[in-house]
Protein backbone atom coordinates (compact mmCIF):
# COMPACT_ATOMS: atom_id res chain seq x y z
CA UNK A 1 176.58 13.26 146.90
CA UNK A 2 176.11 10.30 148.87
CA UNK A 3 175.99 6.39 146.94
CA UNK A 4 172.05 6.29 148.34
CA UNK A 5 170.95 9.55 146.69
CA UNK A 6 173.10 8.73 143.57
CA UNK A 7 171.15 5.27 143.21
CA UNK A 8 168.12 6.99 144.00
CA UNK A 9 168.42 9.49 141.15
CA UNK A 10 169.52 6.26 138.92
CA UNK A 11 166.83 4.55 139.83
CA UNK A 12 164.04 7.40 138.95
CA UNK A 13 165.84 8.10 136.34
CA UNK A 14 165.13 4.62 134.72
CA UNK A 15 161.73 4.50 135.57
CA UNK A 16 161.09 8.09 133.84
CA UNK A 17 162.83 6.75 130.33
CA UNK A 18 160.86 3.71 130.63
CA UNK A 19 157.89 5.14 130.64
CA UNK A 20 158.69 8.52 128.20
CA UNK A 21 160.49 7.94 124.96
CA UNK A 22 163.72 9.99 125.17
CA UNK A 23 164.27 10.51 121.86
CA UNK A 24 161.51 13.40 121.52
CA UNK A 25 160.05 14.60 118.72
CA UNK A 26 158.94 18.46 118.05
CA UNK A 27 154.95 18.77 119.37
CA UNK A 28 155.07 14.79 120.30
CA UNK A 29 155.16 13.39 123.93
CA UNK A 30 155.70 9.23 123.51
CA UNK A 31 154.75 6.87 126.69
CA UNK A 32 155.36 3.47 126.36
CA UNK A 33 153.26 1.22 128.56
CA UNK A 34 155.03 -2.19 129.35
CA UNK A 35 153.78 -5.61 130.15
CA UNK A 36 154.15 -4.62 133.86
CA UNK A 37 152.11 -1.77 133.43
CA UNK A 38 148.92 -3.57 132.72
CA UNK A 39 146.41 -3.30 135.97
CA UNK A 40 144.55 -6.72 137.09
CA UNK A 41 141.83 -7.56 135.02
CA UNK A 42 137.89 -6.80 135.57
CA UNK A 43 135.21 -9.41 134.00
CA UNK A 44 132.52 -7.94 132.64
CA UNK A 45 129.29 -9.37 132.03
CA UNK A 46 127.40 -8.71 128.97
CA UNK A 47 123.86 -8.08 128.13
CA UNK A 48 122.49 -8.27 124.95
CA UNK A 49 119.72 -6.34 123.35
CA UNK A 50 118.63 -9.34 121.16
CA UNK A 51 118.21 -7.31 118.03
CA UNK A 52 118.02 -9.10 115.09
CA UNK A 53 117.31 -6.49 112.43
CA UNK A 54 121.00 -6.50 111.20
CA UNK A 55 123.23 -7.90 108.36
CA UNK A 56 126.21 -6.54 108.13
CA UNK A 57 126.95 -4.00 110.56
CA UNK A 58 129.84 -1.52 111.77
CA UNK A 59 130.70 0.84 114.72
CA UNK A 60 127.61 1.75 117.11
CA UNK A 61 127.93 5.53 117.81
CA UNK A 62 125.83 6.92 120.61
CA UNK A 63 124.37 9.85 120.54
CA UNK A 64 121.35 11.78 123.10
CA UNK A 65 120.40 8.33 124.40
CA UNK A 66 120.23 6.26 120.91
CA UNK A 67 122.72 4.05 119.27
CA UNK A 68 122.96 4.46 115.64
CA UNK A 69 124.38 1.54 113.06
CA UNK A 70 125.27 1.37 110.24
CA UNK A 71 124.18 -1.62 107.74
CA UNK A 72 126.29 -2.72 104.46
CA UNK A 73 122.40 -4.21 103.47
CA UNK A 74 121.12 -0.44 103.28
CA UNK A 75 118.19 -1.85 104.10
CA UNK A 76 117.73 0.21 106.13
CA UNK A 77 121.28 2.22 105.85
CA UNK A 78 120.85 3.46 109.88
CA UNK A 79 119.85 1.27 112.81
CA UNK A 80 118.37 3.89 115.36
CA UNK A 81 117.99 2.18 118.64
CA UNK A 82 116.76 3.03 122.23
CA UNK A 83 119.40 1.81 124.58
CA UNK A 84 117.08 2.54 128.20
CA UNK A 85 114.39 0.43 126.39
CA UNK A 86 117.00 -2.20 124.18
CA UNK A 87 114.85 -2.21 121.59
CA UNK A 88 115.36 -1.43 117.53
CA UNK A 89 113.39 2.11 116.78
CA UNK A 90 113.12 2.36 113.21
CA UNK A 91 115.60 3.18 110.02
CA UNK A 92 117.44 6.45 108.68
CA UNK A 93 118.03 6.90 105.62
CA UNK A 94 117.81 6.13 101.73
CA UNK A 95 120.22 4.71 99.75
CA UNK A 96 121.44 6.31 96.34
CA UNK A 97 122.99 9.42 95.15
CA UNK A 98 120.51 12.04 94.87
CA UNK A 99 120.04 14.84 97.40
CA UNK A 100 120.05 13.88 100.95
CA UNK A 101 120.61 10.45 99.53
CA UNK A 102 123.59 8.17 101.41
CA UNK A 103 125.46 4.97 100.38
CA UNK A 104 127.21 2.77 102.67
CA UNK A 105 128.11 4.83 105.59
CA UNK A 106 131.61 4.16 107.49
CA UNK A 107 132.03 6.33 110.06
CA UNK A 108 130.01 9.52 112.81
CA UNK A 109 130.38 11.76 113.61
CA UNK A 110 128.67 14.71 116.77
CA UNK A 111 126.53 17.24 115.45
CA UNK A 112 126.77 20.69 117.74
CA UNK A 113 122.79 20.66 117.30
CA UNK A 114 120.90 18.29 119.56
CA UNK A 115 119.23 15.38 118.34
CA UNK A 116 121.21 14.97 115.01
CA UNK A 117 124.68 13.67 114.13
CA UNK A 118 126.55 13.13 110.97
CA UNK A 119 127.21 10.53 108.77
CA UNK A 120 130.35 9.35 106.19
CA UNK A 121 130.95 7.59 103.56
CA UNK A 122 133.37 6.65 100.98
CA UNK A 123 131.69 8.86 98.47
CA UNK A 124 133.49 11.37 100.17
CA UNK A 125 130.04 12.97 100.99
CA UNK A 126 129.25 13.85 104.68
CA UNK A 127 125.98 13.64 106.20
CA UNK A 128 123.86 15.15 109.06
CA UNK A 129 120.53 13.35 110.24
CA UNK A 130 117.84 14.52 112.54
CA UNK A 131 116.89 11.63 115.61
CA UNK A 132 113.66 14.27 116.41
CA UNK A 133 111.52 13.08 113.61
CA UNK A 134 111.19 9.26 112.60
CA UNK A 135 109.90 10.28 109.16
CA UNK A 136 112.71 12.31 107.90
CA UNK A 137 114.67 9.45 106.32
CA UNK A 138 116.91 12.03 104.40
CA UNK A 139 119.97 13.42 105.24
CA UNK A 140 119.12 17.22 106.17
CA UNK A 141 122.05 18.98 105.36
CA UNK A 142 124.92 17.34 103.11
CA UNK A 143 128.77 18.76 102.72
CA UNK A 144 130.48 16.80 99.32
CA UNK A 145 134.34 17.27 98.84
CA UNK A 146 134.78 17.98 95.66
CA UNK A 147 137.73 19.53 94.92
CA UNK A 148 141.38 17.91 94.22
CA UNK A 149 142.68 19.16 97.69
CA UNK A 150 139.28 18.45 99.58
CA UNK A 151 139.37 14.46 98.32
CA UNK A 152 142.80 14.24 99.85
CA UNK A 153 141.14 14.25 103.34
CA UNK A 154 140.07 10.32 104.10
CA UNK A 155 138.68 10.79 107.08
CA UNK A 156 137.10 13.96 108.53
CA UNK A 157 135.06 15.39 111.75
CA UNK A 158 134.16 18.77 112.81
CA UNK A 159 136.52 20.80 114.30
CA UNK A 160 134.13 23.77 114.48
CA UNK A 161 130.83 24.75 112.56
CA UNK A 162 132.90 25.91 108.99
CA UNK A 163 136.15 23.54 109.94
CA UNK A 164 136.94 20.48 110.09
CA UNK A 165 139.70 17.99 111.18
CA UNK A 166 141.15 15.31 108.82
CA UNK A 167 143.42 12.86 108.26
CA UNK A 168 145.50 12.77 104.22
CA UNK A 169 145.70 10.04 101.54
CA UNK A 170 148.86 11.50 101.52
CA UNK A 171 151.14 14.76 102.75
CA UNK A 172 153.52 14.85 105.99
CA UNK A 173 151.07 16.26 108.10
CA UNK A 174 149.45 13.69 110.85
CA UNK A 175 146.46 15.97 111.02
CA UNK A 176 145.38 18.15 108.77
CA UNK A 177 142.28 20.80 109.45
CA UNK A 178 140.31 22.34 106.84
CA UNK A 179 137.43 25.05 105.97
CA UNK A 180 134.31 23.36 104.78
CA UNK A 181 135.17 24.69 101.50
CA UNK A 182 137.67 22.17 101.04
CA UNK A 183 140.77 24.86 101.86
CA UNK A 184 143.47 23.23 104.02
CA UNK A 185 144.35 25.91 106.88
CA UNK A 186 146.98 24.12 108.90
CA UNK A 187 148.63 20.78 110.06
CA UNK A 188 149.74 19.02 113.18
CA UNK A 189 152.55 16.28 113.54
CA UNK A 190 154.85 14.71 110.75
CA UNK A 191 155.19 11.40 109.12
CA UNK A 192 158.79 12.16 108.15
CA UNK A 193 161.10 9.57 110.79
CA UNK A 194 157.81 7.32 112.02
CA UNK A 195 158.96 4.08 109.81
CA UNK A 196 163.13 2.81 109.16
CA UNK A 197 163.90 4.28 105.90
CA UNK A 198 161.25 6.83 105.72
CA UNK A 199 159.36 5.81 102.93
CA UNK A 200 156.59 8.02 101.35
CA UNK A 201 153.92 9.63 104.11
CA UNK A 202 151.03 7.71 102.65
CA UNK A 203 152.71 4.34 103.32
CA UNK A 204 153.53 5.89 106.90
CA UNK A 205 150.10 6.67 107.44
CA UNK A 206 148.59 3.76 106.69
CA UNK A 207 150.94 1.96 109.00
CA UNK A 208 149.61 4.06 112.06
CA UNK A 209 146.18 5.59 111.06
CA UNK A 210 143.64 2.96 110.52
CA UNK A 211 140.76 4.82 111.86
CA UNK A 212 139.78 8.49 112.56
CA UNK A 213 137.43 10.19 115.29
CA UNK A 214 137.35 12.78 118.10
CA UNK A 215 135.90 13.41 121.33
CA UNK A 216 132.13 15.38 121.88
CA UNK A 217 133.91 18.55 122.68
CA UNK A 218 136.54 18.46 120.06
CA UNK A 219 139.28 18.93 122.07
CA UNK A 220 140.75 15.59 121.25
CA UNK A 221 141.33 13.95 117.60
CA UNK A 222 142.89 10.47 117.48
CA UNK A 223 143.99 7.87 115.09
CA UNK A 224 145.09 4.05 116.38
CA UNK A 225 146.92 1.33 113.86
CA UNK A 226 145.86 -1.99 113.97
CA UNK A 227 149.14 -3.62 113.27
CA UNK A 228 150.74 -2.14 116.17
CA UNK A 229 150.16 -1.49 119.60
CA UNK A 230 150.16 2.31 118.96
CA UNK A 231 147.41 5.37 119.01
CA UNK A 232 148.58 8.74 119.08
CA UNK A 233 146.01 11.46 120.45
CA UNK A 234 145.96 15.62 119.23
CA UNK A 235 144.84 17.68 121.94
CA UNK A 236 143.66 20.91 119.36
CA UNK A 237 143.98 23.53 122.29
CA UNK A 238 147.72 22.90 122.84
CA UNK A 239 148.51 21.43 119.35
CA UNK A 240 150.42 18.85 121.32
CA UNK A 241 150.19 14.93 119.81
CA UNK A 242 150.02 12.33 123.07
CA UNK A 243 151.68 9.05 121.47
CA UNK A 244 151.21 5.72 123.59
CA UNK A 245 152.87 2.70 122.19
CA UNK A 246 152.47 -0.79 123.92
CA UNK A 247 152.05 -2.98 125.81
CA UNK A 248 153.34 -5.78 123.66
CA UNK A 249 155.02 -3.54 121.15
CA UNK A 250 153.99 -5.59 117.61
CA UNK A 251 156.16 -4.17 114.65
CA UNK A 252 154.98 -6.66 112.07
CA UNK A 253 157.14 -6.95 108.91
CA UNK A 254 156.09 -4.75 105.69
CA UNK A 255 157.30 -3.77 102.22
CA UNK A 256 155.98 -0.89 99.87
CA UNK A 257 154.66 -1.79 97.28
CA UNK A 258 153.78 -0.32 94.15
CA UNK A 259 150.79 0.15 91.89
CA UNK A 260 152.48 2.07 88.94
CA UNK A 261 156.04 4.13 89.46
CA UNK A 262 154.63 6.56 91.12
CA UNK A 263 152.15 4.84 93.12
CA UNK A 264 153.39 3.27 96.41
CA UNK A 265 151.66 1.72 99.42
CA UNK A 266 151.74 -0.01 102.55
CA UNK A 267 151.72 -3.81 102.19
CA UNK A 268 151.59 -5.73 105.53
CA UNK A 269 153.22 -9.19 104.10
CA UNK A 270 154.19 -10.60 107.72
CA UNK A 271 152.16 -14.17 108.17
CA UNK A 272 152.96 -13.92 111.77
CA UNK A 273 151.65 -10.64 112.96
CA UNK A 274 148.96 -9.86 115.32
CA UNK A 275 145.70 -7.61 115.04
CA UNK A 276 146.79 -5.24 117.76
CA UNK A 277 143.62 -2.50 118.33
CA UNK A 278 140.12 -3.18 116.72
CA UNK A 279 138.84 0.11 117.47
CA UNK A 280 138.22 2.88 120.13
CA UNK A 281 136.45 5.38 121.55
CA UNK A 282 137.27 8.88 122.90
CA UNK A 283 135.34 10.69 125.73
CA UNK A 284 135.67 13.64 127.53
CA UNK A 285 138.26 12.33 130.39
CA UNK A 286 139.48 8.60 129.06
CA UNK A 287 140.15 6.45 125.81
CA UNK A 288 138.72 3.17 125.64
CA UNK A 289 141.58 0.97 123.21
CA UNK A 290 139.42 -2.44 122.24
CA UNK A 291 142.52 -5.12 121.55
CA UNK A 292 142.28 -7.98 119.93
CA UNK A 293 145.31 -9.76 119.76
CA UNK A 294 144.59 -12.58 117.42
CA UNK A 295 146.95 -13.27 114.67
CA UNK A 296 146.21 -12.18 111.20
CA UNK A 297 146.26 -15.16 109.47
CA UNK A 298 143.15 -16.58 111.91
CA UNK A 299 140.92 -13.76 111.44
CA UNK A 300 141.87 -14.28 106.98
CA UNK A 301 140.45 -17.69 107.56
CA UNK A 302 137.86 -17.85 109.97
CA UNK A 303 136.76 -13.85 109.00
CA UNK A 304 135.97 -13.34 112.44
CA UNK A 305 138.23 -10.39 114.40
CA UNK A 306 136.77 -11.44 118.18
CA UNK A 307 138.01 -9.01 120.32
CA UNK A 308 137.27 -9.56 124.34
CA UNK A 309 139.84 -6.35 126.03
CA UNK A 310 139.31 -3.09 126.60
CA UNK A 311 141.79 -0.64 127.94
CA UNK A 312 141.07 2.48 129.32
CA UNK A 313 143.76 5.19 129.79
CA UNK A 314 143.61 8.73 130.92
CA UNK A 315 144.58 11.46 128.08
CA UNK A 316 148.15 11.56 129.62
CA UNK A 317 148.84 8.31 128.25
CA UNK A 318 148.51 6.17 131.73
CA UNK A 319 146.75 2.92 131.70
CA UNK A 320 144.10 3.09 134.18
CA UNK A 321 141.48 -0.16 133.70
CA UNK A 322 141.87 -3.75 132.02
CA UNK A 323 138.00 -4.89 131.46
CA UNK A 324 138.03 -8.46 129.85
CA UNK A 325 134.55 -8.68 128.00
CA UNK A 326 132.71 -12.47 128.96
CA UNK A 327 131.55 -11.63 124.89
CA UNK A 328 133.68 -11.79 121.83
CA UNK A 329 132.79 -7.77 119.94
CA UNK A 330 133.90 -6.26 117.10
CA UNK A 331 133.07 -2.01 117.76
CA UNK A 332 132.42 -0.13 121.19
CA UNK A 333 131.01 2.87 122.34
CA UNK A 334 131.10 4.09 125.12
CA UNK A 335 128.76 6.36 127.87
CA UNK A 336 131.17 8.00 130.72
CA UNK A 337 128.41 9.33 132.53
CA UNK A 338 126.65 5.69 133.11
CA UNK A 339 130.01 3.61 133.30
CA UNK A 340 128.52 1.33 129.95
CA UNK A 341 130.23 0.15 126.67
CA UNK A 342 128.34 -0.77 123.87
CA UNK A 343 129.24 -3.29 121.81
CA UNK A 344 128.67 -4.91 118.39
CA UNK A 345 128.90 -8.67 118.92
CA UNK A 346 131.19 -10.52 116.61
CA UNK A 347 129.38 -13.68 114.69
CA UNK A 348 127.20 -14.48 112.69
CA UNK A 349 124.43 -13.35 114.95
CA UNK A 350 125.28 -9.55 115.31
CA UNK A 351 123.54 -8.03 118.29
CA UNK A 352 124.13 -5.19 120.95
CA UNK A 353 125.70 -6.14 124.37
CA UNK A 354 125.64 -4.12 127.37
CA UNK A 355 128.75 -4.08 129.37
CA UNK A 356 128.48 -1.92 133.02
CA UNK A 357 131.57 -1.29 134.56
């Protein structure tokens, strides 16, 4: 072999372990994307809605051509808005505990019938709504976890009409899917090796699963941390886990700490670390990673988590686009078809902003 191919086969050889984690792990493939990796950046110009119906809101979720909020105020507990005309539509829901009755909602979720979605809150009750009739303020149809194995799941979507997909309070499993009887039928992934030390799953978990959702098809289900640059993605028909790490590779300091004996948990004590991703969204051919990058201690004291960067990368873990938002947001969503995020502004003046890209 020649000294040219032999540095040739070096040098792609470096570039391939730079780029793919070689210590694998069963089911998991791990890219890391480094500082070099990130593509120029594209301004994007905002337009807002100028909607000023809201108090204290969280993640738009678009769904048939309408944005629904959610409001900690309850009043109402849904923001349905028209995002061709900009314009606030009217209010779903009633608060309370009754039938069809919703408190404070935290997370969507798709509905496989048009015109409705689902709704979920920490009452461990999920939700479906109806967007064809303004009236109907209740929830139409409601699924309640209720037993012991069934409250484990802190986070769920559909997986199909009678399943669902989940993240755990606790257990090795990174994903966990269920019947909508509360049974668990299988999981995906381990905790077991994630963290030095490996301390117990939940303390894992909450180091690397902040937040929960899927894509429209459910053929993706994906989880991101906020004290690292990491987000690891399930793609259900392979059962193979896509884990991206980077660009800037945070690993803040923690310790576990303990409620009662036998009652650990994850407690971020590091004064320096950074607010890595706010939130996501996951369509049918990219993920859209909002960062922040702010450090922890600023967003304690001035209780605003202004995020302005969005990445986009394809589902095999490349990083495609680096939009810089000319508007500080808190939540995206995003429409593939018309090349738009929606955002939540971050402020005291919440509002809707348009970003075309």
């Amino acid at each position: 072999m020649s000294k040219t191919i032999f540095l040739l086969l070096l040098i792609g050889l470096f570039q391939c372990t730079t780029k793919t984690d070689s210590e694998s792990r069963s089911g998991e493939t791990w890219v890391r994307i480094q500082e070099d990796d990130l593509p120029e950046e594209e301004l994007l110009t905002g337009t807002p809605f100028g909607i000023r119906k809201f108090y204290k809101v969280r993640k738009p979720f678009l769904v048939d051509g309408y944005l629904i909020v959610s409001d900690k105020a309850m009043d109402p507990p849904l923001h349905v808005i028209d995002v061709k005309e900009k314009k606030w539509l009217y209010g779903l829901g009633v608060e309370g505990y009754g039938p069809g009755e919703i408190s404070y909602i935290w997370t969507m979720d798709y509905s496989t019938s048009p015109g409705r979605f689902w709704a979920y809150n920490f009452d461990k009750v999920f939700s479906e709504f109806t967007l064809e009739d303004s009236t109907a303020k209740l929830a139409q149809k409601q699924l309640r976890q209720r037993n012991p194995e069934f409250i484990m799941a802190t986070d769920i979507v559909w997986l199909t009409d009678s399943t669902l997909m989940t993240l755990r309070v606790s257990g090795e499993n990174k994903f966990v899917e269920y019947s909508d009887t509360g049974e668990v039928l299988v999981g995906y992934g381990s905790w077991k090796g994630m963290l030095p030390g490996d301390p117990p799953f939940n303390v894992a978990k909450a180091a690397f699963a902040m937040h929960f959702a899927s894509n429209q098809s459910k053929t993706k289900f994906g989880f991101f941390s906020m004290d690292r640059d990491h987000f690891e993605i399930l793609d259900y028909p392979s059962k193979e886990i896509l884990v991206v790490e980077g660009p800037y590779f945070e690993v803040p300091s923690y310790e576990v700490a303990y409620r009662s004996a036998d009652d650990p948990y994850y407690y971020m004590n590091d004064p320096e670390a950074v607010r890595t991703y706010q939130d996501f969204f996951m369509g049918e051919e990219h993920i859209y990673m909002l960062y922040n990058g702010e450090r922890k201690s600023k967003i304690r004291s001035t209780g605003l988590s202004d995020s302005q960067i969005v990445f986009q990368f394809d589902y095999q873990g490349n990083l495609l686009r680096n939009f810089e938002l000319d508007t500080p947001v808190r939540f995206i969503t995003v429409d593939e078809e018309k090349q738009v995020i929606y955002a939540l502004s971050s402020g005291e003046e919440e509002d809707i902003v348009e970003f075309k890209f």
